[in-house]
C-alpha atoms as a PDB file:
ATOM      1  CA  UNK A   1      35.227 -13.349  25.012  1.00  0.00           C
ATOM      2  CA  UNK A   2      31.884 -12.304  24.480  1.00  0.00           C
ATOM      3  CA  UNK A   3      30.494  -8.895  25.155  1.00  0.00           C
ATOM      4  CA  UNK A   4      27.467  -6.477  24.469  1.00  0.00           C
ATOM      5  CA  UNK A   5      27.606  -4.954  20.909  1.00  0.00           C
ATOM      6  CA  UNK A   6      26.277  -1.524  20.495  1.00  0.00           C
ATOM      7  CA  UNK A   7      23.229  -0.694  18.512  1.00  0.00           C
ATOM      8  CA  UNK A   8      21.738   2.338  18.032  1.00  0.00           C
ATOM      9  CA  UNK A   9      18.630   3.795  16.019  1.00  0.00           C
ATOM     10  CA  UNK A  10      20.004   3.363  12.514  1.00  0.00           C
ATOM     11  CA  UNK A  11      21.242  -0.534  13.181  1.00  0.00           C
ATOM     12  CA  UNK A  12      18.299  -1.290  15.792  1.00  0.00           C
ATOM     13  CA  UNK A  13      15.966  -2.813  12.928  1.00  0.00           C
ATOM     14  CA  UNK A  14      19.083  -4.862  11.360  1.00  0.00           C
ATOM     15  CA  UNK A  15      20.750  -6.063  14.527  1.00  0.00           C
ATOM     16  CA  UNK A  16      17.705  -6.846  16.521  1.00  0.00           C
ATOM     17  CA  UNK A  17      14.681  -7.105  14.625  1.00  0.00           C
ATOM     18  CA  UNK A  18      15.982  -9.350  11.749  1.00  0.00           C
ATOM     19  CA  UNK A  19      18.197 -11.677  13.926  1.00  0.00           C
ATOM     20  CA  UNK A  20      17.956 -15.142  14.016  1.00  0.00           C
ATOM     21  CA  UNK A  21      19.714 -15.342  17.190  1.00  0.00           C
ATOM     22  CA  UNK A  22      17.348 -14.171  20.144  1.00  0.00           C
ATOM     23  CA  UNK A  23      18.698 -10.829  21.321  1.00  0.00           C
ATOM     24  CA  UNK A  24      18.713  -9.273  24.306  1.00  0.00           C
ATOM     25  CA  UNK A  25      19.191  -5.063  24.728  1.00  0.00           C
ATOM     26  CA  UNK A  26      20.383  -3.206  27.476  1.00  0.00           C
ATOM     27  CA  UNK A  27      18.462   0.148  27.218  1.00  0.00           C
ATOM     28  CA  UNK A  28      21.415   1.885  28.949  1.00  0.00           C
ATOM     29  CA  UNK A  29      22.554   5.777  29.894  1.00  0.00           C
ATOM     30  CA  UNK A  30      26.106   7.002  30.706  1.00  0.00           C
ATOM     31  CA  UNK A  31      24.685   8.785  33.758  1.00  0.00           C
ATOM     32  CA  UNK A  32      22.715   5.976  35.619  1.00  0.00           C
ATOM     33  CA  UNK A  33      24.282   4.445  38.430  1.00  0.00           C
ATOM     34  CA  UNK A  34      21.859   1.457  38.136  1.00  0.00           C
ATOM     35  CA  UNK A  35      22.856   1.113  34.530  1.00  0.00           C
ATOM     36  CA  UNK A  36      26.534   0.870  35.766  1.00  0.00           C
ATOM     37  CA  UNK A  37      25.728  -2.022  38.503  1.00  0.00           C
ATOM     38  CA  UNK A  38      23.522  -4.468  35.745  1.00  0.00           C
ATOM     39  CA  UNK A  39      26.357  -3.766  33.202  1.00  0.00           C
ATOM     40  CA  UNK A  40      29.010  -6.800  34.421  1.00  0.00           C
ATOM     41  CA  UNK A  41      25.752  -9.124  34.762  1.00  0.00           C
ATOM     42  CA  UNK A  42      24.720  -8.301  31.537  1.00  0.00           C
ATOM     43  CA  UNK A  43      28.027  -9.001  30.318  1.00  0.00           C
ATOM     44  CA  UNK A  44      28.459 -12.519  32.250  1.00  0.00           C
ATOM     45  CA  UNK A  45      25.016 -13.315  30.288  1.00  0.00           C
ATOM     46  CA  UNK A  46      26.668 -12.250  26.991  1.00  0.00           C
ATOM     47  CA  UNK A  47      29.394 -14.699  28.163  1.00  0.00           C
ATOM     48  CA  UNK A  48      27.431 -17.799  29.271  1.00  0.00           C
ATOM     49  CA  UNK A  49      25.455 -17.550  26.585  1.00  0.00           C
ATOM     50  CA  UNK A  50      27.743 -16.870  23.572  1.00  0.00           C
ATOM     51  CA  UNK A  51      26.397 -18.517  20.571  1.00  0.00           C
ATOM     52  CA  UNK A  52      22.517 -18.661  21.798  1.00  0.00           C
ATOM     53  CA  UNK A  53      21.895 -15.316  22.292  1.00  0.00           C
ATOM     54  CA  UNK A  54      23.252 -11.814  20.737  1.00  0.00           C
ATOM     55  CA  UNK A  55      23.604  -8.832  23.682  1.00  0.00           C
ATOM     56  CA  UNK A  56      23.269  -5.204  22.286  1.00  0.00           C
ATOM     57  CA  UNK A  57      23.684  -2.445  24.418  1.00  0.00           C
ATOM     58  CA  UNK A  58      21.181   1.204  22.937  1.00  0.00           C
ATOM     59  CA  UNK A  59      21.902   4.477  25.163  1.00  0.00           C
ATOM     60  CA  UNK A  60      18.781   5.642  25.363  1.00  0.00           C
ATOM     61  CA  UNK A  61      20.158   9.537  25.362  1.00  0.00           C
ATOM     62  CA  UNK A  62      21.572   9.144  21.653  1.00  0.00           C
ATOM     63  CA  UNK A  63      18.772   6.833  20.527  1.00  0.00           C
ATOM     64  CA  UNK A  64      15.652   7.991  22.217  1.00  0.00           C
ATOM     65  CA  UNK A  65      13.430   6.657  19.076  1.00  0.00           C
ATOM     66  CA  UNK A  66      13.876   3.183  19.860  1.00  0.00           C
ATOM     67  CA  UNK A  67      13.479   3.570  23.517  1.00  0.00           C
ATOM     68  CA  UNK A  68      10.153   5.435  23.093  1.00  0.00           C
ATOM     69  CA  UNK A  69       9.300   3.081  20.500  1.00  0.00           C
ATOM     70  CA  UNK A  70       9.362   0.206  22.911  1.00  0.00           C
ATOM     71  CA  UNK A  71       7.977   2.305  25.875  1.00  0.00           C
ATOM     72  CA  UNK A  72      11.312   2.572  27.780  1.00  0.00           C
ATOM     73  CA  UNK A  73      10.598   4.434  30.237  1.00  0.00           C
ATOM     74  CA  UNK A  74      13.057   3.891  33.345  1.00  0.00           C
ATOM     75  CA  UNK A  75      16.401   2.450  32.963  1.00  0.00           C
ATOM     76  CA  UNK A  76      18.157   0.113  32.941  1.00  0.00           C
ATOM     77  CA  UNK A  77      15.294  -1.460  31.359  1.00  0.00           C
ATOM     78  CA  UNK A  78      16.447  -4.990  29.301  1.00  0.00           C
ATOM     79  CA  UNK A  79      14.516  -6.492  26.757  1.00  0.00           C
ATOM     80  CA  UNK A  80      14.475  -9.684  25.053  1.00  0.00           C
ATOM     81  CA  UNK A  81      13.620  -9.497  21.437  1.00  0.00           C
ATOM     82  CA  UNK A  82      13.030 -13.370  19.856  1.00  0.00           C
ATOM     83  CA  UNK A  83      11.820 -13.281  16.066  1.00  0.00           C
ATOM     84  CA  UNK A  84      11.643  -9.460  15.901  1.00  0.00           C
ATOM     85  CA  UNK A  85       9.326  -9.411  18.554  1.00  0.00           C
ATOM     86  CA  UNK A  86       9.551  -8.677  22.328  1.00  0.00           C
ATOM     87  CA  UNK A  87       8.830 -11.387  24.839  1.00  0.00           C
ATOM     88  CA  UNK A  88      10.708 -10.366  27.932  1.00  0.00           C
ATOM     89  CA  UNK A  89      11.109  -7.134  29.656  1.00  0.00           C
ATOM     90  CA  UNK A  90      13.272  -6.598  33.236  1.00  0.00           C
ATOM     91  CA  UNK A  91      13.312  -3.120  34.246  1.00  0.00           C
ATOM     92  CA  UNK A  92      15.577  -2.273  37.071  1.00  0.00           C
ATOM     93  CA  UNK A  93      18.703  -3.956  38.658  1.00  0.00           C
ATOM     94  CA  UNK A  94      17.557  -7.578  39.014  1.00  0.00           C
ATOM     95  CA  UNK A  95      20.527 -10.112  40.345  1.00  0.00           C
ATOM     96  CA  UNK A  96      21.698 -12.521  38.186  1.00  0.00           C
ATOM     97  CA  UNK A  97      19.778 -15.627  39.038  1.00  0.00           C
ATOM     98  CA  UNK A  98      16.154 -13.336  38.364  1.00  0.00           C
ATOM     99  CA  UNK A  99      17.714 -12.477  34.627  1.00  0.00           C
ATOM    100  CA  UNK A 100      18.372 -16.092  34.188  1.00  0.00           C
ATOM    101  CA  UNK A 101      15.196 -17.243  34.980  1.00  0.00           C
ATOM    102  CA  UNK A 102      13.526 -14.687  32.301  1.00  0.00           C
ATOM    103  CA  UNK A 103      16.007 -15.136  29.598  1.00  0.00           C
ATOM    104  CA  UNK A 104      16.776 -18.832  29.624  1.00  0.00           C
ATOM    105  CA  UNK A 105      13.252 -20.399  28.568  1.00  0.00           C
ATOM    106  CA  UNK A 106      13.272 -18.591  25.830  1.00  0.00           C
ATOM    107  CA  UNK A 107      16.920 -19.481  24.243  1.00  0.00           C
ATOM    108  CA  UNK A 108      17.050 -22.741  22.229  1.00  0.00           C
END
């Protein structure tokens, strides 16, 4: 069974940047009750998906480089990294169906 890796500051460029695999991060905090209603959608994604697409999960309270470095301002904010670079962003609780519709097209 699939389900969202962590990354964090030190493995961010390694595990996101430099994949193959398009990857998709949960910019996450313990405290956020938002955070805490995407997290079993995110993880059906990491499910449906296993093989096209890696799931990482950053807390943006222990890693706050990365999440100023890609302008993560509000969370949960989810971004889809494809060749090191971002091409989708959803910030905010979004249903299922919304996420699919952003992240598919973009999965081989």
């Amino acid at each position: 069974m699939a389900t969202p890796t962590v990354v964090t500051d030190e493995t961010f460029n390694q595990e996101v940047l430099k994949s193959d695999t398009p990857t998709l991060v949960d910019f996450w905090a313990v405290w956020c009750g938002p955070c805490r209603m995407v997290a079993p959608v995110v993880d059906e994604i990491a499910r449906e998906q296993l093989g096209k697409l890696k799931v990482m999960k950053l807390d943006v309270d222990e890693n706050q480089n990365t999440a100023m470095a890609y302008g993560v301002m509000s969370i949960p904010t989810l971004i889809l990294f494809k060749n090191g670079q971002p091409v989708e962003r959803i910030v905010g609780f979004r249903p299922k169906g919304d996420m699919d519709k952003k992240i598919l097209p973009h999965l081989d």
